[in-house]
N, C-alpha and C. Protein backbone atom coordinates (compact mmCIF):
# COMPACT_ATOMS: atom_id res chain seq x y z
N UNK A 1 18.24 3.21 -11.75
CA UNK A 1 17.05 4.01 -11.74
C UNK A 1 17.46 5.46 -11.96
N UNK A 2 16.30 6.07 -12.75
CA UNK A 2 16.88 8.11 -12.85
C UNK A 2 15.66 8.56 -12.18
N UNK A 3 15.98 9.41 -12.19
CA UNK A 3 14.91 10.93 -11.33
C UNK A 3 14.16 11.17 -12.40
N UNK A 4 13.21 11.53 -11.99
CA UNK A 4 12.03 12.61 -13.00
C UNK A 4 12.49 13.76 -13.95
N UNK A 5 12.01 13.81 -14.63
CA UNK A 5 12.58 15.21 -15.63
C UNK A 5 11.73 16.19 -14.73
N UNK A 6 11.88 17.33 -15.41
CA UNK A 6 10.69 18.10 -14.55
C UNK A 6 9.86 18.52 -15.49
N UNK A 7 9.29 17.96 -16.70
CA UNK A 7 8.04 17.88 -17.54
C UNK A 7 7.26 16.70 -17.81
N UNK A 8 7.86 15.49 -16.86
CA UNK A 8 7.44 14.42 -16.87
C UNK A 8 6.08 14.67 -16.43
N UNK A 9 5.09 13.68 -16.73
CA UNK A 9 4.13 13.45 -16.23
C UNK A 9 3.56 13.14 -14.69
N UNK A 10 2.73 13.08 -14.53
CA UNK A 10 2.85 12.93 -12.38
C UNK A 10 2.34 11.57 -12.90
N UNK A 11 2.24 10.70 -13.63
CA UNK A 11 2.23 9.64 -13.48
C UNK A 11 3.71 8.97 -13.69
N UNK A 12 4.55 9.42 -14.50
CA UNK A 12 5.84 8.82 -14.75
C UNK A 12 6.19 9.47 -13.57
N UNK A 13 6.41 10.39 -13.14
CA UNK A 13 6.84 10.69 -11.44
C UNK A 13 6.49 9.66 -10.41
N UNK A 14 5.18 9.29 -10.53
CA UNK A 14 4.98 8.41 -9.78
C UNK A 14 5.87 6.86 -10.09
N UNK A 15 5.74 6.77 -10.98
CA UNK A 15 6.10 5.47 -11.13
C UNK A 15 7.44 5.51 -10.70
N UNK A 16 8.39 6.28 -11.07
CA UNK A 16 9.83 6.45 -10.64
C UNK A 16 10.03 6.29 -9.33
N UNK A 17 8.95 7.18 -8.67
CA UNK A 17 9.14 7.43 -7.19
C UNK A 17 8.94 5.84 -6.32
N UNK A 18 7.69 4.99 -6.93
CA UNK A 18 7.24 4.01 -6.32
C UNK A 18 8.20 2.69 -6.52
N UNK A 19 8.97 2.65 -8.04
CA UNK A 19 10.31 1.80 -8.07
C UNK A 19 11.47 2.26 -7.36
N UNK A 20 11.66 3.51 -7.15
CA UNK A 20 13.16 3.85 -5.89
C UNK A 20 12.78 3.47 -5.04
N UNK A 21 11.61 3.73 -4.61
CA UNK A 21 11.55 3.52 -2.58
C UNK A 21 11.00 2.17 -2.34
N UNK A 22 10.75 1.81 -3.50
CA UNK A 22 10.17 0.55 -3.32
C UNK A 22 9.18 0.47 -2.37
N UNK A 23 8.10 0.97 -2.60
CA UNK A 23 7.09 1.14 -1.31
C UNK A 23 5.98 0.53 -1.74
N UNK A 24 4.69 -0.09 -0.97
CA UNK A 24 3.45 -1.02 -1.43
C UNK A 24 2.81 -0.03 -2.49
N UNK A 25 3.03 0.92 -2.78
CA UNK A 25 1.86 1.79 -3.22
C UNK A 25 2.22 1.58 -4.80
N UNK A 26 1.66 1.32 -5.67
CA UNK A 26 1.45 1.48 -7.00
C UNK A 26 1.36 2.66 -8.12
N UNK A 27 2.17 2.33 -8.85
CA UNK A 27 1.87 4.20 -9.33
C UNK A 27 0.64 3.84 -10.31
N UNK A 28 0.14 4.63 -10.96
CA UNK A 28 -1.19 5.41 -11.70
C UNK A 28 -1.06 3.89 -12.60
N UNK A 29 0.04 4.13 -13.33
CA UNK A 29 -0.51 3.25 -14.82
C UNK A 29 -0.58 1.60 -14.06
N UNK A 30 -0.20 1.27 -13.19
CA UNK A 30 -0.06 0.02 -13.34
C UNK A 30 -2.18 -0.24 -12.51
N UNK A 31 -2.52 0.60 -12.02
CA UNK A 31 -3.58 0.97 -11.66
C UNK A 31 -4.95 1.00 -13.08
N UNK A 32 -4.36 1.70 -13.73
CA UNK A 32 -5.14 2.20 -14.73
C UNK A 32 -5.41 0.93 -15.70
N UNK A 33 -4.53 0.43 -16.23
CA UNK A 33 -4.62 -1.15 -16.45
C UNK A 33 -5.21 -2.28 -15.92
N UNK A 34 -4.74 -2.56 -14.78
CA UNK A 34 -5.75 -3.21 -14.00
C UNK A 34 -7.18 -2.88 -14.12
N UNK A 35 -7.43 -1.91 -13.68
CA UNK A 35 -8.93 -1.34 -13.72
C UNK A 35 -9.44 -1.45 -15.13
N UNK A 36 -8.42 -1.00 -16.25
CA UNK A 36 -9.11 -1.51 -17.41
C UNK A 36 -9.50 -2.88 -17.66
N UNK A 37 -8.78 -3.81 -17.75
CA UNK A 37 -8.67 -5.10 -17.53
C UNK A 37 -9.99 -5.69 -17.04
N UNK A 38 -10.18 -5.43 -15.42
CA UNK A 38 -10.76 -5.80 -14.63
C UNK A 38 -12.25 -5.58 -14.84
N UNK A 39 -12.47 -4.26 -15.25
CA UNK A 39 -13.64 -3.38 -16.29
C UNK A 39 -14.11 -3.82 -17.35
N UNK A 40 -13.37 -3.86 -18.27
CA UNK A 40 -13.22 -4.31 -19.78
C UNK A 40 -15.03 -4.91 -20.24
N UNK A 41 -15.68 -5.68 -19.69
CA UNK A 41 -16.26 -6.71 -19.86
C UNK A 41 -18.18 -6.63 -19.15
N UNK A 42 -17.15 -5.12 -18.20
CA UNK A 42 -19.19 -5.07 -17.31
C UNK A 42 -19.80 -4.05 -17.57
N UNK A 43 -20.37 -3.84 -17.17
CA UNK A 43 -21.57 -2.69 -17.70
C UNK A 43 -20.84 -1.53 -17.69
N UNK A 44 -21.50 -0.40 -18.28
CA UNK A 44 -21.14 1.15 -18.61
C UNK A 44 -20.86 1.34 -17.08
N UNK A 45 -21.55 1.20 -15.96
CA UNK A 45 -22.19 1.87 -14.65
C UNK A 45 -20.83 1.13 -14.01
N UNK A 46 -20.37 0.15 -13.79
CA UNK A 46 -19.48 -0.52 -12.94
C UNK A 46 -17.87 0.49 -14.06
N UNK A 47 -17.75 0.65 -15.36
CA UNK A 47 -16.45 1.11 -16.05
C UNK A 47 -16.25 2.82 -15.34
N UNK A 48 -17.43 3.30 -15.32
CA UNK A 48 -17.86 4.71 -14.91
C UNK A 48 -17.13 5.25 -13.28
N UNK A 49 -17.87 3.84 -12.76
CA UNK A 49 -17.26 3.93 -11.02
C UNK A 49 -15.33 3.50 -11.43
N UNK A 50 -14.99 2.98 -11.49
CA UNK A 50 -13.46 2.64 -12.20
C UNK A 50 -12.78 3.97 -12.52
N UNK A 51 -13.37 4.76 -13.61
CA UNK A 51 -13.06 5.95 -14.09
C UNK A 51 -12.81 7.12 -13.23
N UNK A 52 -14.08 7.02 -12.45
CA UNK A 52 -14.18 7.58 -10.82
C UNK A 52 -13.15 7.67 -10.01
N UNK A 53 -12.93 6.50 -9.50
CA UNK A 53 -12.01 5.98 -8.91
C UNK A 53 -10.32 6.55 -9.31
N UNK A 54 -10.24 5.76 -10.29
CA UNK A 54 -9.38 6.57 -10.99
C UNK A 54 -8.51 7.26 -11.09
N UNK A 55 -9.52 8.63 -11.67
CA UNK A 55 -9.27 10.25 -11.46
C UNK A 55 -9.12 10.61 -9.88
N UNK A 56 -9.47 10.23 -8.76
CA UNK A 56 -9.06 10.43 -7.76
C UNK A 56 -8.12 9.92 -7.36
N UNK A 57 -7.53 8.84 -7.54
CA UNK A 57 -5.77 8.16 -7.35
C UNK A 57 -5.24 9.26 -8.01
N UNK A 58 -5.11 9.44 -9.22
CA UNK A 58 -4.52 10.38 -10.32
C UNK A 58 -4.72 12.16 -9.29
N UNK A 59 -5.41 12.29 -8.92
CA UNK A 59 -5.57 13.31 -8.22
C UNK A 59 -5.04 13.73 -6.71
N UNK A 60 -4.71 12.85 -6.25
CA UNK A 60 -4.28 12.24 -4.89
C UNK A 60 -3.05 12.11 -4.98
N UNK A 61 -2.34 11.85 -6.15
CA UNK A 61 -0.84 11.62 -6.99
C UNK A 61 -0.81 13.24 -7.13
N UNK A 62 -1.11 13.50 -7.62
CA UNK A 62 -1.13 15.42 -8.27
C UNK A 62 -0.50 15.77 -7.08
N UNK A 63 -1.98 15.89 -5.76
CA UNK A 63 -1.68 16.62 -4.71
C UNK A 63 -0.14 16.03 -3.68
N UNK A 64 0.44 14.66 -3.70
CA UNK A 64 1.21 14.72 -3.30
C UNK A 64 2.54 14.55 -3.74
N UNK A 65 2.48 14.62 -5.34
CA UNK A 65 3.44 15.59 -5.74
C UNK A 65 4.13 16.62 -5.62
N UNK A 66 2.96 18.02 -5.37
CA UNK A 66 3.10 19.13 -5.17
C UNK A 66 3.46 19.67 -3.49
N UNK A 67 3.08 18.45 -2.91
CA UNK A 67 3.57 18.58 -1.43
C UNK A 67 4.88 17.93 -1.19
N UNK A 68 5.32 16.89 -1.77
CA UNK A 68 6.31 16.70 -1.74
C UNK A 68 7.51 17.57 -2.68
N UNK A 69 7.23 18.28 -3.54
CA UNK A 69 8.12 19.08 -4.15
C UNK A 69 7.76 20.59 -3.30
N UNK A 70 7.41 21.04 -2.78
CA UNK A 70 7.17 21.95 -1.32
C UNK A 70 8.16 21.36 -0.07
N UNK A 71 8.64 20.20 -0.14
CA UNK A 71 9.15 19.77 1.36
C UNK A 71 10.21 19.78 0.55
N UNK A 72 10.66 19.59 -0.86
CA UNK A 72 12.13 19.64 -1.13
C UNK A 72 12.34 21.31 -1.48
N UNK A 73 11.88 21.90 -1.29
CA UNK A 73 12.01 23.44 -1.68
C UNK A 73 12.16 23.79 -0.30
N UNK A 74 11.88 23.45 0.71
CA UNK A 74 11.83 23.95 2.10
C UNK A 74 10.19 24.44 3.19
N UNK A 75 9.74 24.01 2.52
CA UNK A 75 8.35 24.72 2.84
C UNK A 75 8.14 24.25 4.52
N UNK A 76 7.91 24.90 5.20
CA UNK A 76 7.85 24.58 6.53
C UNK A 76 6.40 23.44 6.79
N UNK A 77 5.32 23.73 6.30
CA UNK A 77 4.15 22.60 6.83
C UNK A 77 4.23 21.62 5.85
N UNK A 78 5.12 21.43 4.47
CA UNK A 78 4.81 20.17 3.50
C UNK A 78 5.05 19.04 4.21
N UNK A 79 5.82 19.32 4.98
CA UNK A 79 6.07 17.30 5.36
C UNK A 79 5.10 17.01 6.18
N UNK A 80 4.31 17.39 6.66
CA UNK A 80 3.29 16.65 7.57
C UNK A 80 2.39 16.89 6.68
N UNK A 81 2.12 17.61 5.39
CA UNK A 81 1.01 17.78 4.36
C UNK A 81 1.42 16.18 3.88
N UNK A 82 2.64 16.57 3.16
CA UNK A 82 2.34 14.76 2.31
C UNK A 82 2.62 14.11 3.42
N UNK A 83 3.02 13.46 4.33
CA UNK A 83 2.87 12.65 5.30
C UNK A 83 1.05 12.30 5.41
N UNK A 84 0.06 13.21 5.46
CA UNK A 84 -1.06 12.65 5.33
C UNK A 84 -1.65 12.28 3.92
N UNK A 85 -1.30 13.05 3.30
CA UNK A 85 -1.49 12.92 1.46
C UNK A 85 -1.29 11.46 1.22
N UNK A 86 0.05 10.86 1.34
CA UNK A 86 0.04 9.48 1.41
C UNK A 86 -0.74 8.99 1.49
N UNK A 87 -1.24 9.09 2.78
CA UNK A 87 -2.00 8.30 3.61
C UNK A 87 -3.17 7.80 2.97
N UNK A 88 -3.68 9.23 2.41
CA UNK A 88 -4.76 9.26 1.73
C UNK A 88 -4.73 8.79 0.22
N UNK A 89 -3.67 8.78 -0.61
CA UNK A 89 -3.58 8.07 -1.57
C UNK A 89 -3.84 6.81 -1.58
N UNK A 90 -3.09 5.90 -0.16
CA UNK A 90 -3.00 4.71 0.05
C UNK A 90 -4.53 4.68 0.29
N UNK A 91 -5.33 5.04 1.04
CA UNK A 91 -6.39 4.38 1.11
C UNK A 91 -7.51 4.60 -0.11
N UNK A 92 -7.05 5.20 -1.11
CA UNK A 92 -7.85 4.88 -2.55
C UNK A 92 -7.16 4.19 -3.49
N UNK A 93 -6.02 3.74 -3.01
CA UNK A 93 -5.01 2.30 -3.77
C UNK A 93 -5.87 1.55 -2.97
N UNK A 94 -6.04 1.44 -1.93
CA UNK A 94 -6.43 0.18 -1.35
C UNK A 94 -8.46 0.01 -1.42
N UNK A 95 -8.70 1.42 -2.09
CA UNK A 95 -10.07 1.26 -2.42
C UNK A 95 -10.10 0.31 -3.86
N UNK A 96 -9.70 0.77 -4.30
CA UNK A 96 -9.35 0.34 -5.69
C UNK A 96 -9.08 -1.00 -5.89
N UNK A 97 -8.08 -2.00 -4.83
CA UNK A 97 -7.60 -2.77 -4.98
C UNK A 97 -9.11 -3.53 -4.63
N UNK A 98 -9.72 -3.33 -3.44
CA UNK A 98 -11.45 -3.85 -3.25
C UNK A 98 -12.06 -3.61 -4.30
N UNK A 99 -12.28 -2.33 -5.03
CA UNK A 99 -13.32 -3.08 -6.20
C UNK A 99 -12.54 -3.73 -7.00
N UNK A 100 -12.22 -3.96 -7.31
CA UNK A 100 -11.24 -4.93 -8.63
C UNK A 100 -11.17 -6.32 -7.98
N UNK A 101 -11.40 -6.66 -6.87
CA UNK A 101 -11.43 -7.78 -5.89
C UNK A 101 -13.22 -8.22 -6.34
N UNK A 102 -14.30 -7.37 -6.00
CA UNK A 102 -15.20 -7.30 -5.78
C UNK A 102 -15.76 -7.61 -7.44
N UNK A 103 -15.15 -6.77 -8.48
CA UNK A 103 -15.61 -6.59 -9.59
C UNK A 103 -15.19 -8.48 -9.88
N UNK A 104 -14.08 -8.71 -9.56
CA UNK A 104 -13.89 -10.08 -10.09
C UNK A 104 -14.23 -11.34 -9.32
N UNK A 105 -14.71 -10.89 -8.43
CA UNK A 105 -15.28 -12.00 -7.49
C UNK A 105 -14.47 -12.98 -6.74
N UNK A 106 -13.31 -11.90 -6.50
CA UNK A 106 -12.57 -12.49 -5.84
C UNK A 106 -12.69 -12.66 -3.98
């Protein structure tokens, strides 16, 4: 496995980050696929909420990027910033993972 460049994308960041640590959380693209996938087939209004969705994983990735590159610079409050950032990522992975459950009738 390599490290991030530092013009990589915060989705290829992510993904790097989520194959080293090997942690439940999913990075962006493998997300974004799914949801396409899962989407593909239903109305404008159900692809829209997906899109939604989304941009807030992708956004939630941003913000704990930038907190975690704050805790490697030294920043005194980042680690308990992304320590909740996580948190909060995970629970719109795990929103996500319900509609895509829901969308397929699973």
């Amino acid at each position: 496995m390599f490290e991030a460049l530092p013009d990589d994308t915060i989705e290829t960041k992510a993904s790097l980050l989520t194959q080293k640590f090997e942690t439940k959380l999913s990075d962006p693209c493998t997300f974004r696929i799914v949801l396409k996938n899962a989407t593909d087939l239903e109305p404008a209004a159900v692809q829209d909420v997906a899109r939604e969705k989304m941009e807030l994983l992708v956004l939630s990735y941003q913000k704990l990027d930038g907190y975690l590159e704050m805790a490697r610079e030294g920043t005194d409050d980042a680690v308990p910033k992304a320590r909740e950032q996580l948190k909060a990522t995970q629970l719109i992975a795990a929103d996500i993972e319900a509609f895509v459950k829901q969308t397929l009738g699973v």
